[in-house]
C-alpha atoms as a PDB file:
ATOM      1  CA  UNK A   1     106.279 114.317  92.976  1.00  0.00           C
ATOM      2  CA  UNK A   2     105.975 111.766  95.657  1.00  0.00           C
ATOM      3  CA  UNK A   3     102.905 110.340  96.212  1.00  0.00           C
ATOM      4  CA  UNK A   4     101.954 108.910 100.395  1.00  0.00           C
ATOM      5  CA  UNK A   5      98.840 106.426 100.477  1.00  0.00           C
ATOM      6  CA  UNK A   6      96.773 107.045 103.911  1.00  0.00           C
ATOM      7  CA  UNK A   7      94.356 104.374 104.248  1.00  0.00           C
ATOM      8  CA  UNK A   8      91.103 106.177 106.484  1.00  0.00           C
ATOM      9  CA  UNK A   9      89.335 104.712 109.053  1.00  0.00           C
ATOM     10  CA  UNK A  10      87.968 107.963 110.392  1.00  0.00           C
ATOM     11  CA  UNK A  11      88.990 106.689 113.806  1.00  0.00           C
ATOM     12  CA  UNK A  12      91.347 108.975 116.349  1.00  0.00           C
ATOM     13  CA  UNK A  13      94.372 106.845 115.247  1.00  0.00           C
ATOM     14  CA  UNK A  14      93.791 106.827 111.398  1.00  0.00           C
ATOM     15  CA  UNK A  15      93.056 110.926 111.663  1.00  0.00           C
ATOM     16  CA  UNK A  16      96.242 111.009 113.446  1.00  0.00           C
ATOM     17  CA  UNK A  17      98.464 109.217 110.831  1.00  0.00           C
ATOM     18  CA  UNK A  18      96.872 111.428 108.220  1.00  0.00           C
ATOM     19  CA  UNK A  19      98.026 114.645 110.432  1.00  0.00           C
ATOM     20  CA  UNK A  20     101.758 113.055 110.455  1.00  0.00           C
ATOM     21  CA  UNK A  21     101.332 112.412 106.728  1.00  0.00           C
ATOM     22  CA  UNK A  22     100.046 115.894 106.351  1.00  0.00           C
ATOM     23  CA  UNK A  23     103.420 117.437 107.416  1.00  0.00           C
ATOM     24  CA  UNK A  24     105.756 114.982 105.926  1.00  0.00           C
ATOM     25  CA  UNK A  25     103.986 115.541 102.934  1.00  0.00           C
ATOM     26  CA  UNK A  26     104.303 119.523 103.546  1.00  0.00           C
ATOM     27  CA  UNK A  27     108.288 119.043 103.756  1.00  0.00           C
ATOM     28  CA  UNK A  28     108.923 116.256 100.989  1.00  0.00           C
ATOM     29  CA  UNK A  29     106.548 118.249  98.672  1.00  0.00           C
ATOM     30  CA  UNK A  30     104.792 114.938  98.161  1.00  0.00           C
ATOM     31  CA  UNK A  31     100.746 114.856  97.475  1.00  0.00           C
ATOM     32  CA  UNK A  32      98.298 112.374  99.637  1.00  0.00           C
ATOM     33  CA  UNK A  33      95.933 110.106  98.592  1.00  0.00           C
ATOM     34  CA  UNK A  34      92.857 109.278 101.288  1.00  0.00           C
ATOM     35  CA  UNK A  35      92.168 105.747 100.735  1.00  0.00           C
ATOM     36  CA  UNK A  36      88.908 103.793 102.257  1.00  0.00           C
ATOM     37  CA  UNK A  37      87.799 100.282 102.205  1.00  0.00           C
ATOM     38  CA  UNK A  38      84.350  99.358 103.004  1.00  0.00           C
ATOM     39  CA  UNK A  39      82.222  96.292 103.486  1.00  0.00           C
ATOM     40  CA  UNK A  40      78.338  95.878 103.462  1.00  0.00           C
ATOM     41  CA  UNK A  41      76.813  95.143 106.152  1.00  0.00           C
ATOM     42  CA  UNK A  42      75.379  91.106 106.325  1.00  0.00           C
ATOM     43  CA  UNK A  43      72.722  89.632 108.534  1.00  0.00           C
ATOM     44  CA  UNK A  44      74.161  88.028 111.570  1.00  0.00           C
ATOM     45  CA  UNK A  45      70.272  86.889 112.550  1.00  0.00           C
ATOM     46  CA  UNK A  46      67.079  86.105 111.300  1.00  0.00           C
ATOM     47  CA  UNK A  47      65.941  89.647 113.339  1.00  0.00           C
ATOM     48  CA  UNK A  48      64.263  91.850 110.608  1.00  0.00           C
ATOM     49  CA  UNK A  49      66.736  95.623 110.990  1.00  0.00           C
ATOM     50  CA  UNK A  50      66.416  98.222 108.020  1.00  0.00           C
ATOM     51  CA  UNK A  51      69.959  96.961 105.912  1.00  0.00           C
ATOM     52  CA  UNK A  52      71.585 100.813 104.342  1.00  0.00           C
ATOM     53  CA  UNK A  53      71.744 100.735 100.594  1.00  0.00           C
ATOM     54  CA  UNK A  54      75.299  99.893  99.097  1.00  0.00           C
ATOM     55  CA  UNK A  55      74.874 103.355  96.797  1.00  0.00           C
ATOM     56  CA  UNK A  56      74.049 105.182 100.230  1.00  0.00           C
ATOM     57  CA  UNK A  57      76.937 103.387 102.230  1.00  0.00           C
ATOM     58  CA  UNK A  58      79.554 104.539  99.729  1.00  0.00           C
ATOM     59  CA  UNK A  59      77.944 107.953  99.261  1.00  0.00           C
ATOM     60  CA  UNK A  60      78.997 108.446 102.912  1.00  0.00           C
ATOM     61  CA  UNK A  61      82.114 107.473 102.588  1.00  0.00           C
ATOM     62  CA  UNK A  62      82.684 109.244 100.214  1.00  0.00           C
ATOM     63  CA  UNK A  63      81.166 112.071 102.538  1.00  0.00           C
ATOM     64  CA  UNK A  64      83.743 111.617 104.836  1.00  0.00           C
ATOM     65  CA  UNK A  65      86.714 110.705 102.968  1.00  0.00           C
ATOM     66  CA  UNK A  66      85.553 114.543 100.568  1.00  0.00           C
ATOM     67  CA  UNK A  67      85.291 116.170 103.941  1.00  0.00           C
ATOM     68  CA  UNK A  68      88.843 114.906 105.238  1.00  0.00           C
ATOM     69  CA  UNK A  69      90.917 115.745 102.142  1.00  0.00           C
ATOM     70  CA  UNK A  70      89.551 119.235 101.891  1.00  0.00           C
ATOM     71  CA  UNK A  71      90.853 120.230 105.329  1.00  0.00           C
ATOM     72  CA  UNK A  72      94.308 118.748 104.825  1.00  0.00           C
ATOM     73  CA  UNK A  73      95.118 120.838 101.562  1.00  0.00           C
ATOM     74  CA  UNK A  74      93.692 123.990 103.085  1.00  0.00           C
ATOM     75  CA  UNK A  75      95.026 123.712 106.239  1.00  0.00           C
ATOM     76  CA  UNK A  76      98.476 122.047 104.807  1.00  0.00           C
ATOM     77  CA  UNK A  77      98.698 123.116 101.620  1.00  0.00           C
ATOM     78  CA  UNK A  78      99.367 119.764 100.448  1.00  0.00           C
ATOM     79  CA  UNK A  79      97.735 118.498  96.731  1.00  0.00           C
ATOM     80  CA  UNK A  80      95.397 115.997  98.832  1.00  0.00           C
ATOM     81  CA  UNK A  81      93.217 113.615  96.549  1.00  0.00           C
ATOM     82  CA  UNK A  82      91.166 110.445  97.688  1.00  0.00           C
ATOM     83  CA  UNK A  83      89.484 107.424  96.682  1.00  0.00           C
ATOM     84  CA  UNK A  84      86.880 104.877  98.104  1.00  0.00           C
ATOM     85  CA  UNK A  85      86.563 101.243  97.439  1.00  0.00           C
ATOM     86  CA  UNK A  86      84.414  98.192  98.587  1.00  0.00           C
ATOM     87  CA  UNK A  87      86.536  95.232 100.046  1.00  0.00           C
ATOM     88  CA  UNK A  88      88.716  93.937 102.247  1.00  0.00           C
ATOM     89  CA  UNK A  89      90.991  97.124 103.242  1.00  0.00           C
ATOM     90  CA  UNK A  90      94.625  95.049 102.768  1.00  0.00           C
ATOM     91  CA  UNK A  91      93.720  93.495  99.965  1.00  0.00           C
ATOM     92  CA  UNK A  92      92.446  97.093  98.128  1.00  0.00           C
ATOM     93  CA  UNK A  93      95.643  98.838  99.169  1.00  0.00           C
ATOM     94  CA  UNK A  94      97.790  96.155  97.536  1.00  0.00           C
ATOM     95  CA  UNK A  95      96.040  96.721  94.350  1.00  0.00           C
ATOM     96  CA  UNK A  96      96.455 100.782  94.524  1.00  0.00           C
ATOM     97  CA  UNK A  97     100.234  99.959  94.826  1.00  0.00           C
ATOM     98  CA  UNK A  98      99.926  97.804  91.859  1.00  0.00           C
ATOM     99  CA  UNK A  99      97.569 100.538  89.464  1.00  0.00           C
ATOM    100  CA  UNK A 100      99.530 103.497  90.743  1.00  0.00           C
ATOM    101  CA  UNK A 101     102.661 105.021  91.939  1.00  0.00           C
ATOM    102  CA  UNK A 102     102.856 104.767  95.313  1.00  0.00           C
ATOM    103  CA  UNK A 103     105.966 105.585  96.736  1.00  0.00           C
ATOM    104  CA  UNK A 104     104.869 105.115 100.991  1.00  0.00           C
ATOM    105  CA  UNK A 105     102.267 103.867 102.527  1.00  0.00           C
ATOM    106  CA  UNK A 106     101.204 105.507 106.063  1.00  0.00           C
ATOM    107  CA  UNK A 107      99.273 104.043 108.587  1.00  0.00           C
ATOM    108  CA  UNK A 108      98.083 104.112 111.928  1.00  0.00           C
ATOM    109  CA  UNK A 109      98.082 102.203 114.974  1.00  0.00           C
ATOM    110  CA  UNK A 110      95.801 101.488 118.390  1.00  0.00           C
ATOM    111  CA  UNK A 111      97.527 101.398 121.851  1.00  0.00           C
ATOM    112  CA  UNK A 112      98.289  99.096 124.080  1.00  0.00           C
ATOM    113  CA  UNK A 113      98.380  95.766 125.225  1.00  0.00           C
ATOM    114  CA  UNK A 114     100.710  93.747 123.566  1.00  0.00           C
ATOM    115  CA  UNK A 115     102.235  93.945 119.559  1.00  0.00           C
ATOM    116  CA  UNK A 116     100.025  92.165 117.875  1.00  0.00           C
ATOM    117  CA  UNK A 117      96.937  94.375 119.135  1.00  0.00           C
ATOM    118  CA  UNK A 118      98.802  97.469 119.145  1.00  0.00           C
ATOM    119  CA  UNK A 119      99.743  97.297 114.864  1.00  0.00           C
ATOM    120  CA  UNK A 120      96.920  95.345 114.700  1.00  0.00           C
ATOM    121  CA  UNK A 121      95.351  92.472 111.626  1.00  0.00           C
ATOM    122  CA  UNK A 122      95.294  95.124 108.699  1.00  0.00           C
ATOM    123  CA  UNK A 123      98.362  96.989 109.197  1.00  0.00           C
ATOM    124  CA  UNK A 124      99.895  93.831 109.566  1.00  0.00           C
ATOM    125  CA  UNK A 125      98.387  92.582 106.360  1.00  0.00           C
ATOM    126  CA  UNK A 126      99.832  95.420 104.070  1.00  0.00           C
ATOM    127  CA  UNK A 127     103.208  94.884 105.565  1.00  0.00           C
ATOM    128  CA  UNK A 128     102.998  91.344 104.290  1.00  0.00           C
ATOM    129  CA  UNK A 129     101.286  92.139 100.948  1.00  0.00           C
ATOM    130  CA  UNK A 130     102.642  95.148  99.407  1.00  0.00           C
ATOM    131  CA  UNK A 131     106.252  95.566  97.879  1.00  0.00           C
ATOM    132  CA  UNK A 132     106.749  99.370  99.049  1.00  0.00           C
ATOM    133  CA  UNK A 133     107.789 101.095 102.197  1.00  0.00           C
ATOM    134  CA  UNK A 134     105.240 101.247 104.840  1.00  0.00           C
ATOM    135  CA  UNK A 135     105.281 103.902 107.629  1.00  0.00           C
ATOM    136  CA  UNK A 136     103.318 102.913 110.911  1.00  0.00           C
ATOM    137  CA  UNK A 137     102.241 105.779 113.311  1.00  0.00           C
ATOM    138  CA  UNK A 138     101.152 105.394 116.829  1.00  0.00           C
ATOM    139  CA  UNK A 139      97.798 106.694 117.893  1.00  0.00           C
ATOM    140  CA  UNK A 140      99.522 109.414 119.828  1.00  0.00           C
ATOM    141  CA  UNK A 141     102.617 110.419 118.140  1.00  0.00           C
ATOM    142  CA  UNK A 142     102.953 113.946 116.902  1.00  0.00           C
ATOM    143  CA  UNK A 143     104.914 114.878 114.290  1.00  0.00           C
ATOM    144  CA  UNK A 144     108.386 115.761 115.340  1.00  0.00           C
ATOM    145  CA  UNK A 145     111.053 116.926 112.354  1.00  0.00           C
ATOM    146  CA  UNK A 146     113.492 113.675 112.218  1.00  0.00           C
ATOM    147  CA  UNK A 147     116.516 114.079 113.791  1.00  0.00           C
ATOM    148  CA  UNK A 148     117.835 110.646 114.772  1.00  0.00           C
ATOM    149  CA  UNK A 149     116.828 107.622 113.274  1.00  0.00           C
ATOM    150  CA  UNK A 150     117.544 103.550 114.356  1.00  0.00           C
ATOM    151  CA  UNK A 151     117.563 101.043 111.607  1.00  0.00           C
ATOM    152  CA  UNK A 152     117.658  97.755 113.626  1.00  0.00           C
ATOM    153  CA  UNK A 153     119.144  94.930 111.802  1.00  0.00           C
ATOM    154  CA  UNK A 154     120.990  91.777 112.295  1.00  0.00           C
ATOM    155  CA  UNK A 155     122.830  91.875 109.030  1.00  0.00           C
ATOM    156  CA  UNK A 156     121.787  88.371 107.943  1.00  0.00           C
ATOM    157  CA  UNK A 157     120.730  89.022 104.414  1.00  0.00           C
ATOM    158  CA  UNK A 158     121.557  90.560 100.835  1.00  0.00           C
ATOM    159  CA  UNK A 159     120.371  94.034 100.551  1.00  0.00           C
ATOM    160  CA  UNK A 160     118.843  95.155  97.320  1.00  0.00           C
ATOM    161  CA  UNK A 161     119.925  97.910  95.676  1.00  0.00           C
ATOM    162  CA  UNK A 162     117.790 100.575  96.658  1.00  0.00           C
ATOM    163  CA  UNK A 163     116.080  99.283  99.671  1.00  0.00           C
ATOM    164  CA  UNK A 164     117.580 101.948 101.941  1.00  0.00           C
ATOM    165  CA  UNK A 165     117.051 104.862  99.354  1.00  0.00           C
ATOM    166  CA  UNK A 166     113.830 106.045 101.280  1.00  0.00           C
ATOM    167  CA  UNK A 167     115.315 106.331 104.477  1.00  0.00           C
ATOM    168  CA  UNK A 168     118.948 107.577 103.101  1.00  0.00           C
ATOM    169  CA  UNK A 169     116.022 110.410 101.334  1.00  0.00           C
ATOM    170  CA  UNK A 170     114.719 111.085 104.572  1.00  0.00           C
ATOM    171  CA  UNK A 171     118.199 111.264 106.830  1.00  0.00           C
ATOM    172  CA  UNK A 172     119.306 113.757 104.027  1.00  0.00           C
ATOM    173  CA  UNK A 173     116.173 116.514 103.750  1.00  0.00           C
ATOM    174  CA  UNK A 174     116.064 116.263 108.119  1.00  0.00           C
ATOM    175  CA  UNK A 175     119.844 116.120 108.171  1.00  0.00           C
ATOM    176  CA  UNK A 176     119.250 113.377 110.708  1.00  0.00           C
ATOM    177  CA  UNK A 177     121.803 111.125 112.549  1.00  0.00           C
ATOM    178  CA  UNK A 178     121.480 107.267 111.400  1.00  0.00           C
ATOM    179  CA  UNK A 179     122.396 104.464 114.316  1.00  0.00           C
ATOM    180  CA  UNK A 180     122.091 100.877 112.658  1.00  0.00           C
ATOM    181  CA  UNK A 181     121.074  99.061 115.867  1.00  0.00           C
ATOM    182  CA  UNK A 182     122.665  95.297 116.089  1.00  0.00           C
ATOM    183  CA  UNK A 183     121.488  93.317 119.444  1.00  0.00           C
ATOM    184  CA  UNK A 184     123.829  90.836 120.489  1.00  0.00           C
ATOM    185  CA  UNK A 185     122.686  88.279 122.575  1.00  0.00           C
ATOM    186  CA  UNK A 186     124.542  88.275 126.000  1.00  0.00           C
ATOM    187  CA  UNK A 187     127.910  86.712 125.561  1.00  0.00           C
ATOM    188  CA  UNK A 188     127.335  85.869 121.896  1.00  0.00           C
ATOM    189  CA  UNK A 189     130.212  86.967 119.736  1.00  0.00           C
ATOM    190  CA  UNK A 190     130.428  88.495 116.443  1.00  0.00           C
ATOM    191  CA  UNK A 191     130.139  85.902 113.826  1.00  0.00           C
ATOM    192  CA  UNK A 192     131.870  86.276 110.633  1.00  0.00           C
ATOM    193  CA  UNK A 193     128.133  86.808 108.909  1.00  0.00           C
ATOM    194  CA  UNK A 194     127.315  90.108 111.165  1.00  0.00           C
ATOM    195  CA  UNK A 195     130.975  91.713 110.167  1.00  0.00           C
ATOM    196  CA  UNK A 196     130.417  91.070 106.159  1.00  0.00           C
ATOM    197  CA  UNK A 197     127.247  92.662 107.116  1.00  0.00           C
ATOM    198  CA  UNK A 198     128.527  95.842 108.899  1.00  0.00           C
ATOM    199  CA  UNK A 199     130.958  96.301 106.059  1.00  0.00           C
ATOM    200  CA  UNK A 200     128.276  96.409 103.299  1.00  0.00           C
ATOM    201  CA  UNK A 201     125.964  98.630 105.479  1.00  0.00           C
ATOM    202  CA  UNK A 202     129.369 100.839 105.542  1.00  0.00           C
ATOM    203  CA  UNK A 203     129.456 101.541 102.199  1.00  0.00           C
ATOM    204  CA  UNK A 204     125.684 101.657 101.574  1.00  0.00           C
ATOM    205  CA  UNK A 205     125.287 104.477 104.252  1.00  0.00           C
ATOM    206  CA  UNK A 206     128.575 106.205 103.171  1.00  0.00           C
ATOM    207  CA  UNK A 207     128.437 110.227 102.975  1.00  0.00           C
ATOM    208  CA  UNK A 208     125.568 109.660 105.739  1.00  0.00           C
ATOM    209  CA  UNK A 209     125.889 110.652 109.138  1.00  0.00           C
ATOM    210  CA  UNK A 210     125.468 106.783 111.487  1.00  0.00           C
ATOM    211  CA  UNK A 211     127.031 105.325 113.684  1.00  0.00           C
ATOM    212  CA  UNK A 212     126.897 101.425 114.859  1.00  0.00           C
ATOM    213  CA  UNK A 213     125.523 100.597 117.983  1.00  0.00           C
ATOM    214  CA  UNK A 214     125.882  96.868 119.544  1.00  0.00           C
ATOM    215  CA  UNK A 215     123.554  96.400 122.676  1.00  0.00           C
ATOM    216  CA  UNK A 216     123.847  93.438 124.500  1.00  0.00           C
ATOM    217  CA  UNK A 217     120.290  91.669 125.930  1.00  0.00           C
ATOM    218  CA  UNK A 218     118.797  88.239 126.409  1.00  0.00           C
ATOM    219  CA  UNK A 219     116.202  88.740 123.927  1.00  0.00           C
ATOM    220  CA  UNK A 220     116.461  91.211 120.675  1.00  0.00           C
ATOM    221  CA  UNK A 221     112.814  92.351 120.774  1.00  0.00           C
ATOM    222  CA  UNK A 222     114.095  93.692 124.591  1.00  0.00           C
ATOM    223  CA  UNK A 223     117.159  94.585 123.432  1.00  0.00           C
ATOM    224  CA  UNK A 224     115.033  96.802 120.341  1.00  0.00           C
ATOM    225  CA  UNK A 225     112.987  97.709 123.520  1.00  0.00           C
ATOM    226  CA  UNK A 226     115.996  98.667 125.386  1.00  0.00           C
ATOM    227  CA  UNK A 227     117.256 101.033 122.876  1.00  0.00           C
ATOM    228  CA  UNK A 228     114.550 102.941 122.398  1.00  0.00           C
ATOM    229  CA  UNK A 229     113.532 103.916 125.809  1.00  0.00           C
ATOM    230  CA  UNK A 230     117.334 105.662 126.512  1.00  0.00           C
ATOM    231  CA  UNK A 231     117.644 107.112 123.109  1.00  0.00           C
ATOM    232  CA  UNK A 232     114.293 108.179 121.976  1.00  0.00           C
ATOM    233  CA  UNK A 233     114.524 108.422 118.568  1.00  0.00           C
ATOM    234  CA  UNK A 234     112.365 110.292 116.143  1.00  0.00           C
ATOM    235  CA  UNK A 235     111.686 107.083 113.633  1.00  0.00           C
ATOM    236  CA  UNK A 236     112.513 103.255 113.790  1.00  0.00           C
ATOM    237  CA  UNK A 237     113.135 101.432 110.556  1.00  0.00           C
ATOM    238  CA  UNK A 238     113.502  97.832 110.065  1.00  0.00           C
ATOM    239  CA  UNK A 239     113.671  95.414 107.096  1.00  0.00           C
ATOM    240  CA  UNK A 240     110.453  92.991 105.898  1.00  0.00           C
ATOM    241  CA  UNK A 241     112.169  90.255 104.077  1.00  0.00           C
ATOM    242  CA  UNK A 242     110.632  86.775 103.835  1.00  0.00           C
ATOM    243  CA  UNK A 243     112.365  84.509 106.515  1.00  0.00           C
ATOM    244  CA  UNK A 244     114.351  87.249 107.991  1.00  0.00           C
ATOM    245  CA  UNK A 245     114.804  89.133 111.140  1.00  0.00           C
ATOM    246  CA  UNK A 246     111.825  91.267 111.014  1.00  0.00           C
ATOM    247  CA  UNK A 247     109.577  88.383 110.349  1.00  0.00           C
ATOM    248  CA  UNK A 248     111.246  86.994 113.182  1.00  0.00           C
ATOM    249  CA  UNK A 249     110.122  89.998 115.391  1.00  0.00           C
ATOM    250  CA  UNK A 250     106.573  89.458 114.085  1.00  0.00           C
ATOM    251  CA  UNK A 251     105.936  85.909 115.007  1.00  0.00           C
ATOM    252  CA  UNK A 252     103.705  84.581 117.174  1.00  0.00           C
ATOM    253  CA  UNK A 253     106.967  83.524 119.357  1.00  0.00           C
ATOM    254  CA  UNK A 254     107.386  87.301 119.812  1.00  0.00           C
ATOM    255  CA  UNK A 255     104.420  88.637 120.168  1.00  0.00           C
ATOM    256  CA  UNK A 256     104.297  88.563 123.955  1.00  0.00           C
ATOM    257  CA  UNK A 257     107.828  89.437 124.372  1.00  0.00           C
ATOM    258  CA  UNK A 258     107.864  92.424 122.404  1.00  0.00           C
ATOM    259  CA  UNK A 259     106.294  95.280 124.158  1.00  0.00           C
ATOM    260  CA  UNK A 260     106.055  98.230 121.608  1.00  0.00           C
ATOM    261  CA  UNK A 261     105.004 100.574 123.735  1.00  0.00           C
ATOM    262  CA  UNK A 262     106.200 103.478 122.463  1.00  0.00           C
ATOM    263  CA  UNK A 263     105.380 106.639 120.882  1.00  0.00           C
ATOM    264  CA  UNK A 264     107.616 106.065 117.900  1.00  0.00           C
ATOM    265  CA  UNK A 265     106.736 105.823 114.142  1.00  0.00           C
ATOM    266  CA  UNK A 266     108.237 103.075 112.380  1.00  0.00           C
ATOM    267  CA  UNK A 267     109.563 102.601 108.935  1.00  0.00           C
ATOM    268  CA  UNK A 268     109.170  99.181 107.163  1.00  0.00           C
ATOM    269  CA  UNK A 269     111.367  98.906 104.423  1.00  0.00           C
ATOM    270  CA  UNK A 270     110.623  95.806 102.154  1.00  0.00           C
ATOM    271  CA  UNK A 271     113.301  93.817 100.584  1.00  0.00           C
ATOM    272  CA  UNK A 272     110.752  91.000  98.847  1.00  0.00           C
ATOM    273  CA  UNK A 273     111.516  88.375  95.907  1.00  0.00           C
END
């Protein structure tokens, strides 16, 4: 069984991601864990205030986090277990993925204003740290079943050998239609690089339904952009590797230029030394 780390907040957007988690959960027979990080409180002043116990801050955590995973396996029917922790959130979810078998980590995310805010410093964080898939939800995207997927790439690396196995798992149980999205800079042509790339991606997504789509734009993060306001898909995926496009997409170069305004979970599959 397939086991989906939520970390909790208890804010709108983390109950959200736990809702989409719920019902992927429901149709990949998978269990959840609830995960929370929590600080203590320090003194910012030399103002006396009554400072909460540590036993009585994690006591309502733990509270919360009890209260939470109860109502997802009733209402779901979902095995639904959870766990609490003091520390830094990122750094406590890279060390569950190291004790235990995690096979996706799912998140959520704050609107708007601008990419950086919108995934925001701790999301970011696990992408970087952890070696498994991470799925990022939007604060107000419902679960939809997955019927078309865009894996945007540039096809400038090596693919392991099972990076694409959770999405090629997810395509097959929604029977969903796979576009691997290339942006082409306007009036670039294709190098010799992006057609050894195609070719591999050919046989790696052979006996799945995709399709390759080139779209032309002066910038890929508005080409990505582009894309996904005409097509709407259900999920984007794209590809954390260490000096690679996706990095690329997540510097501080980009930031303003991408806009990812949209309602649209995305899957971040990691391909790390």
């Amino acid at each position: 069984m397939q086991t989906f780390l939520v970390p909790v907040d208890f804010s709108p957007a983390s109950n959200n991601a736990v809702l989409y988690a719920a019902n992927l959960a429901k149709v990949l027979d998978a269990r959840i864990l609830l995960f929370h990080a929590y600080m203590l409180p320090t003194p910012v002043s030399e103002v006396p205030y009554v400072m909460i116990s540590a036993d009585s801050l994690k006591h309502e955590n733990e509270e919360l986090i009890k209260k939470s995973a109860a109502q997802i396996a009733s209402q779901f029917q979902v095995e639904t277990i959870w766990e609490v922790r003091i520390g830094i959130a990122s750094d406590e979810i890279k060390s569950i993925t190291r004790e235990q078998t995690i096979d996706l980590v799912i998140m959520g995310m704050k609107g708007a204003g601008g990419f950086e805010k919108i995934i925001g410093s701790t999301t970011t964080n696990v992408i970087n740290k952890v070696r498994i898939p991470v799925l990022i939800i939007p604060h107000d995207a419902g679960y939809t079943p997955l019927s078309k997927i865009a894996y945007a790439s540039d096809f400038s690396y090596k693919k392991s050998f099972h990076l694409f196995d959770p999405l090629l798992n997810l395509a097959n149980k929604f029977k969903a239609v796979i576009s691997i999205i290339h942006i082409q800079l306007t009036h670039a042509g294709e190098s010799a690089a992006i057609l050894m790339g195609k070719k591999e991606l050919e046989s790696t997504f052979d006996g799945h339904e995709h399709r390759f789509v080139t779209v032309e734009e002066k910038s890929v993060t508005g080409g990505i952009n582009s894309y996904l306001q005409k097509n709407s898909p259900n999920l984007l995926v794209m590809v954390a590797h260490k000096h690679d496009f996706f990095e690329r997409i997540f510097s501080k170069n980009h930031t303003k230029a991408m806009s990812y305004e949209t309602h649209i979970p995305m899957l971040v599959l990691q391909d790390k030394d």
